[in-house]
Protein backbone atom coordinates (compact mmCIF):
# COMPACT_ATOMS: atom_id res chain seq x y z
CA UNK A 1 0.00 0.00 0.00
CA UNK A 2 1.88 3.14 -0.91
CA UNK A 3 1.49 6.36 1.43
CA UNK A 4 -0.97 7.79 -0.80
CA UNK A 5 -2.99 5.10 -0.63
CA UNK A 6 -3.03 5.09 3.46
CA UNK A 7 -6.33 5.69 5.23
CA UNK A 8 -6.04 7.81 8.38
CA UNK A 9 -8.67 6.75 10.81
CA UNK A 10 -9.35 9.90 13.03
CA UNK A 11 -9.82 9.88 17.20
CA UNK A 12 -11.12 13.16 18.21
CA UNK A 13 -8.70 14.01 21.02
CA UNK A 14 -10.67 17.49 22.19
CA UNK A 15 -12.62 17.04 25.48
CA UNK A 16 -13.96 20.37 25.03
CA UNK A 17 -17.49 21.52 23.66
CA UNK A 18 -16.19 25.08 22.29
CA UNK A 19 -13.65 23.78 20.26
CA UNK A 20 -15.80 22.19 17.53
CA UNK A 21 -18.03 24.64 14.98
CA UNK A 22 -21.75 24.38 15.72
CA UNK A 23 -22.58 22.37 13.29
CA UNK A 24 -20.30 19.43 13.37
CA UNK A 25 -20.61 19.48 17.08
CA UNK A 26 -24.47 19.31 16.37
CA UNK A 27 -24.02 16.05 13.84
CA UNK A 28 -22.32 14.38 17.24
CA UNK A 29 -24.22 15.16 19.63
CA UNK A 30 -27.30 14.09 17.49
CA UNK A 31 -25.88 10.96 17.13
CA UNK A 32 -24.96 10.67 20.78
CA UNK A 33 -27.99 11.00 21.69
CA UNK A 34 -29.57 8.34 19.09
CA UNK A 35 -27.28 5.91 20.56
CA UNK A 36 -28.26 6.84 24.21
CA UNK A 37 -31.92 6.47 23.71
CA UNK A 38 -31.83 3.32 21.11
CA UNK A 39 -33.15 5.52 17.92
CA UNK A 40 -31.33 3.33 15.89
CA UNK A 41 -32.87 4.64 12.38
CA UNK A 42 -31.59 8.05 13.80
CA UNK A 43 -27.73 7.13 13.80
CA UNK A 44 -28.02 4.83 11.01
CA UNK A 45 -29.37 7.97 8.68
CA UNK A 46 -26.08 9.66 10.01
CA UNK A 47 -24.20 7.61 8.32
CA UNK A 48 -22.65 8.44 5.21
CA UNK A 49 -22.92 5.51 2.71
CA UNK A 50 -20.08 3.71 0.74
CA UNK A 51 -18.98 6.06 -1.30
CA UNK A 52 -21.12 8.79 -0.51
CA UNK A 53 -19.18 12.06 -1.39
CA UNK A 54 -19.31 15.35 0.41
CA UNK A 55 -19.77 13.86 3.67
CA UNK A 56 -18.88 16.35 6.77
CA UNK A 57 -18.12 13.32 8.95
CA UNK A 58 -17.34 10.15 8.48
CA UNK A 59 -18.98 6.71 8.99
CA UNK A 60 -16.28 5.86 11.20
CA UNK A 61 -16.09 8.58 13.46
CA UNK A 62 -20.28 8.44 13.27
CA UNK A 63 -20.42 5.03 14.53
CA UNK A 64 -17.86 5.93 17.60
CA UNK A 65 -19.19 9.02 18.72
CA UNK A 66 -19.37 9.91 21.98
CA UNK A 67 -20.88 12.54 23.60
CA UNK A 68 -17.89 15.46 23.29
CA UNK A 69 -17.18 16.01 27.13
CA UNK A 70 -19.31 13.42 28.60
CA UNK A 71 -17.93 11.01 31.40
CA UNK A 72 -19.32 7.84 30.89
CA UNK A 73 -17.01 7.05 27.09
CA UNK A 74 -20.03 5.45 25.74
CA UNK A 75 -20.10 4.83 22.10
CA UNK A 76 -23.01 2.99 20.27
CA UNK A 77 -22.31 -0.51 20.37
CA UNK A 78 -21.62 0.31 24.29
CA UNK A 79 -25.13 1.24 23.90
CA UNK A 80 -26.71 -0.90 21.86
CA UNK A 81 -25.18 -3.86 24.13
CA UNK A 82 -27.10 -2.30 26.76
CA UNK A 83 -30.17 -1.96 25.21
CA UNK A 84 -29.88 -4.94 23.30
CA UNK A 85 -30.47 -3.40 19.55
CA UNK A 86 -31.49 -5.73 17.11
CA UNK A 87 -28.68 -7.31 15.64
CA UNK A 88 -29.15 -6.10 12.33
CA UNK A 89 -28.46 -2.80 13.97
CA UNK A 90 -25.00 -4.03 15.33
CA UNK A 91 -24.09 -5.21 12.62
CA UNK A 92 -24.99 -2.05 10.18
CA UNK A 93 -22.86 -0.33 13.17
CA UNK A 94 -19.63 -2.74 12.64
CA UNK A 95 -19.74 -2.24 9.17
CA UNK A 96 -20.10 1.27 9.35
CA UNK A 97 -16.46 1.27 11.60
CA UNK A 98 -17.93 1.06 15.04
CA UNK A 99 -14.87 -0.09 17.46
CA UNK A 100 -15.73 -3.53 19.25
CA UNK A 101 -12.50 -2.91 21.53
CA UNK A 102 -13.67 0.33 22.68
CA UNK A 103 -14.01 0.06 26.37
CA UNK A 104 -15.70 3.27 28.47
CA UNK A 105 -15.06 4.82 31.10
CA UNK A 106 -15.77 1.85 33.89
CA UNK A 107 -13.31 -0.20 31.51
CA UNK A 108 -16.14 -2.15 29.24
CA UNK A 109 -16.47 -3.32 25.58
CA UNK A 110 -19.56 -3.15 24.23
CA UNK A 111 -19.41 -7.73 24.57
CA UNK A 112 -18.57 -7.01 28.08
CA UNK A 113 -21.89 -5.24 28.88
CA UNK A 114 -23.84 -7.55 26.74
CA UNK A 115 -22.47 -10.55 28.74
CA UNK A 116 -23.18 -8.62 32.39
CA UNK A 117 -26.83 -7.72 31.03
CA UNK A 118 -27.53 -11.25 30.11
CA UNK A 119 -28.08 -10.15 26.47
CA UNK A 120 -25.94 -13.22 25.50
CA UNK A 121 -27.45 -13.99 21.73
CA UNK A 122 -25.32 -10.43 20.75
CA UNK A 123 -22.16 -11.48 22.76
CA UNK A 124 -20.60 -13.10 19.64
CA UNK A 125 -21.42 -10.47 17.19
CA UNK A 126 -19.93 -7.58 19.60
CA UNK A 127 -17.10 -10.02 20.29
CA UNK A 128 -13.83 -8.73 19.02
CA UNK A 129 -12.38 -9.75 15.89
CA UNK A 130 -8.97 -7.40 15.35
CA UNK A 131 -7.56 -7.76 11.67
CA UNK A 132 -4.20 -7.42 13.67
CA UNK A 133 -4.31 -9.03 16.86
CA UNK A 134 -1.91 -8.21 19.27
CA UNK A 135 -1.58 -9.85 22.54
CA UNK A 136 -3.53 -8.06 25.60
CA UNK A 137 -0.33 -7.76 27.22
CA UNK A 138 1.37 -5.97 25.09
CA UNK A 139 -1.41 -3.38 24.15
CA UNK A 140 -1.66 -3.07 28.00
CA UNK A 141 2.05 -2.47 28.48
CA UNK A 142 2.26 0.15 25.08
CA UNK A 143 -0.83 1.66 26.23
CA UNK A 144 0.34 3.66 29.07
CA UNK A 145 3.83 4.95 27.44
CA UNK A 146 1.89 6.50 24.46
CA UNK A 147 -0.54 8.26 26.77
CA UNK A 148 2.36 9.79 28.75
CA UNK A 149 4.15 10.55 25.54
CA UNK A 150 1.23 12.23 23.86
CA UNK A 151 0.29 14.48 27.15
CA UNK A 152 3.92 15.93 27.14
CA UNK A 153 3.69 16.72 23.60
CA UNK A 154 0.51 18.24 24.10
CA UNK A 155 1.55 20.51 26.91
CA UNK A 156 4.82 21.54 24.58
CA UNK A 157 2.84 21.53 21.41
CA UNK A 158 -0.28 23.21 22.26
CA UNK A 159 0.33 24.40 26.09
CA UNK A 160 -2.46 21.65 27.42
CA UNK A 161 -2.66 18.01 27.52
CA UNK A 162 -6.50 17.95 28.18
CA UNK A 163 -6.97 14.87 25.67
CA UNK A 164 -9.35 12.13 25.09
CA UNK A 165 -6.20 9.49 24.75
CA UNK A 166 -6.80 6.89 22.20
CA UNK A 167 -7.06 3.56 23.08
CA UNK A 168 -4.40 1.47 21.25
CA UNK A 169 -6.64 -2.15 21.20
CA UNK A 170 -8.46 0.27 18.38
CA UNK A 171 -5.83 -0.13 16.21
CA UNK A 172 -5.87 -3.85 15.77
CA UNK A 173 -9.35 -3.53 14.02
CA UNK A 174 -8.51 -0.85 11.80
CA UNK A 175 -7.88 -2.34 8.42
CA UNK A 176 -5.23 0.38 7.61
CA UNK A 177 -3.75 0.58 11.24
CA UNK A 178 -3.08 4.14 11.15
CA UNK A 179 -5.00 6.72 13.48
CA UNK A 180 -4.99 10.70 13.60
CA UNK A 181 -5.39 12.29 16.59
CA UNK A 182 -6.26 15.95 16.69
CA UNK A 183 -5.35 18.57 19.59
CA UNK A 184 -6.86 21.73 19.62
CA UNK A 185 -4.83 24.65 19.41
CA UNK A 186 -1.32 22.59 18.42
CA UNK A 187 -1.74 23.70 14.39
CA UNK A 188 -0.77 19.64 13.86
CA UNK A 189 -2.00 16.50 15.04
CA UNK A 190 -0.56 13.18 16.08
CA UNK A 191 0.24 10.16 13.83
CA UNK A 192 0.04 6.41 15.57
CA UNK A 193 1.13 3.66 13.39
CA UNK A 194 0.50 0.03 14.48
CA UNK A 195 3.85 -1.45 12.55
CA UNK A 196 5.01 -4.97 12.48
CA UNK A 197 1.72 -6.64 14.31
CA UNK A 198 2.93 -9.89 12.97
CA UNK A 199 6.10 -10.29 14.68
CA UNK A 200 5.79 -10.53 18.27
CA UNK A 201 9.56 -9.37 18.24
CA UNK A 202 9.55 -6.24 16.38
CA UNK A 203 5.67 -5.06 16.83
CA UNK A 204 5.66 -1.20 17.92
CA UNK A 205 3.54 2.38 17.75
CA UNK A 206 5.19 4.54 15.33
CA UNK A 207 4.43 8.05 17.04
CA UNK A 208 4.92 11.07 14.92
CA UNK A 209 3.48 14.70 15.60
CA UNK A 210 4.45 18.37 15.21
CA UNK A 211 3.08 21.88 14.86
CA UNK A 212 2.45 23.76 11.80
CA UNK A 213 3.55 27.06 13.86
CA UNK A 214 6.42 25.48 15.01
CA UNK A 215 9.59 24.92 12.34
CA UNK A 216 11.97 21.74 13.64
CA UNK A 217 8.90 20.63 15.92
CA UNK A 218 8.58 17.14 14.52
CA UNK A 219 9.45 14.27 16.70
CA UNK A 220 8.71 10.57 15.77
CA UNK A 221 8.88 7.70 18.71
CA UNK A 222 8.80 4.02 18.60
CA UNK A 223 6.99 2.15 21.30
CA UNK A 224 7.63 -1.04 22.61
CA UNK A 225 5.81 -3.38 25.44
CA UNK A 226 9.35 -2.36 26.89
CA UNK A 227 10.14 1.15 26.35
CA UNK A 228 9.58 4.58 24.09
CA UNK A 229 12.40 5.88 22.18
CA UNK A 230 12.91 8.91 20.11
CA UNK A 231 14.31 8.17 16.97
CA UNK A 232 13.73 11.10 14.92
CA UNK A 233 13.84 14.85 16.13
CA UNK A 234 13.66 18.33 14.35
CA UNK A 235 11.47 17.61 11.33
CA UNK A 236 8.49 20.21 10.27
């Protein structure tokens, strides 16, 4: 797949409300609240179709929205595990991009709350199936040192590090395992590239960010179940 070809799947990294125009903020939180109260032919009318040009957001980032701000991290499938959608429903949702890794705030994939509800005829549909699975242990030990890493670029980048962090489990279901965060007020965003998921030995994040405003502000990282390492600085 050459570079061109890449597809960046986007995490929105902004916690806050005011830094999103009106209008895509009111796309989210329209969905949000489709997903919260089960209006499933509400969400599903959000999303853009295959090919469907023009769109302002996409299918992806429709069929993980939460609620810009809110506590709980709920996402539709979190939410229609707990109300038990139909299955058709789910499964227009996984199709559409919805994340079955995504856990919320108390920790929980969407399969974990149908499983504690008792809704156990969805538990194999919302049951992960990553495209490039990665032991839990390492996700669990990378996890951490990219959070750290991105919340000290943050504060250098854009003077904050008030972040939604991305969860890096997402990236094993991503067919292209490439995500874009964006940070308000950093003129940039952040790059994380799931490399090598094949080789237990040499599997790492490729981290790169830097700020438009900011010549020589590039740095790239590698991440490791064992450490983070800069290995390229200055770029931008």
């Amino acid at each position: 797949m050459t570079k061109t070809q890449r597809t960046y799947t986007v995490w929105i990294g902004s916690t806050s409300r005011d830094e999103y125009r009106p209008d895509y903020l009111a796309t989210l939180n329209q969905a949000a609240d489709a997903a919260h109260h089960g209006d499933w032919p509400t969400i599903l009318s959000l999303l853009p179709q295959p090919g469907q040009a023009g769109a302002q957001i996409s299918a992806t980032t429709l069929a993980n929205t939460r609620r810009v701000g809110d506590a709980s991290g709920s996402a539709p499938l979190h939410h229609a595990a707990r109300l038990a959608a139909p299955p058709a429903v789910i499964e227009q949702l996984i199709a559409a991009g919805a994340w079955r890794t995504l856990r919320d705030a108390r920790g929980e994939r969407p399969v974990d709350i149908a499983t504690r509800l008792g809704h156990h005829h969805l538990a194999a549909l919302l049951r992960p199936a990553p495209k490039h699975p990665v032991p839990d242990v390492v996700l669990q030990a990378m996890e951490p040192q990219l959070h750290t890493l991105l919340r000290a670029r943050a504060q250098q980048l854009a003077g904050h590090q008030d972040l939604l962090l991305p969860q890096v489990a997402v990236l094993t279901e991503l067919p292209d395992p490439l995500l874009t965060v964006t940070v308000p007020g950093m003129y940039g965003n952040f790059i994380i590239e799931l490399q090598n998921a094949q080789d237990p030995q040499s599997m790492r994040l490729e981290v790169s960010g830097s700020s438009r405003v900011a010549g020589g502000s590039g740095q790239t990282h590698h991440i490791t179940a064992a450490d983070c390492t800069l290995v390229e600085d200055g770029w931008g």
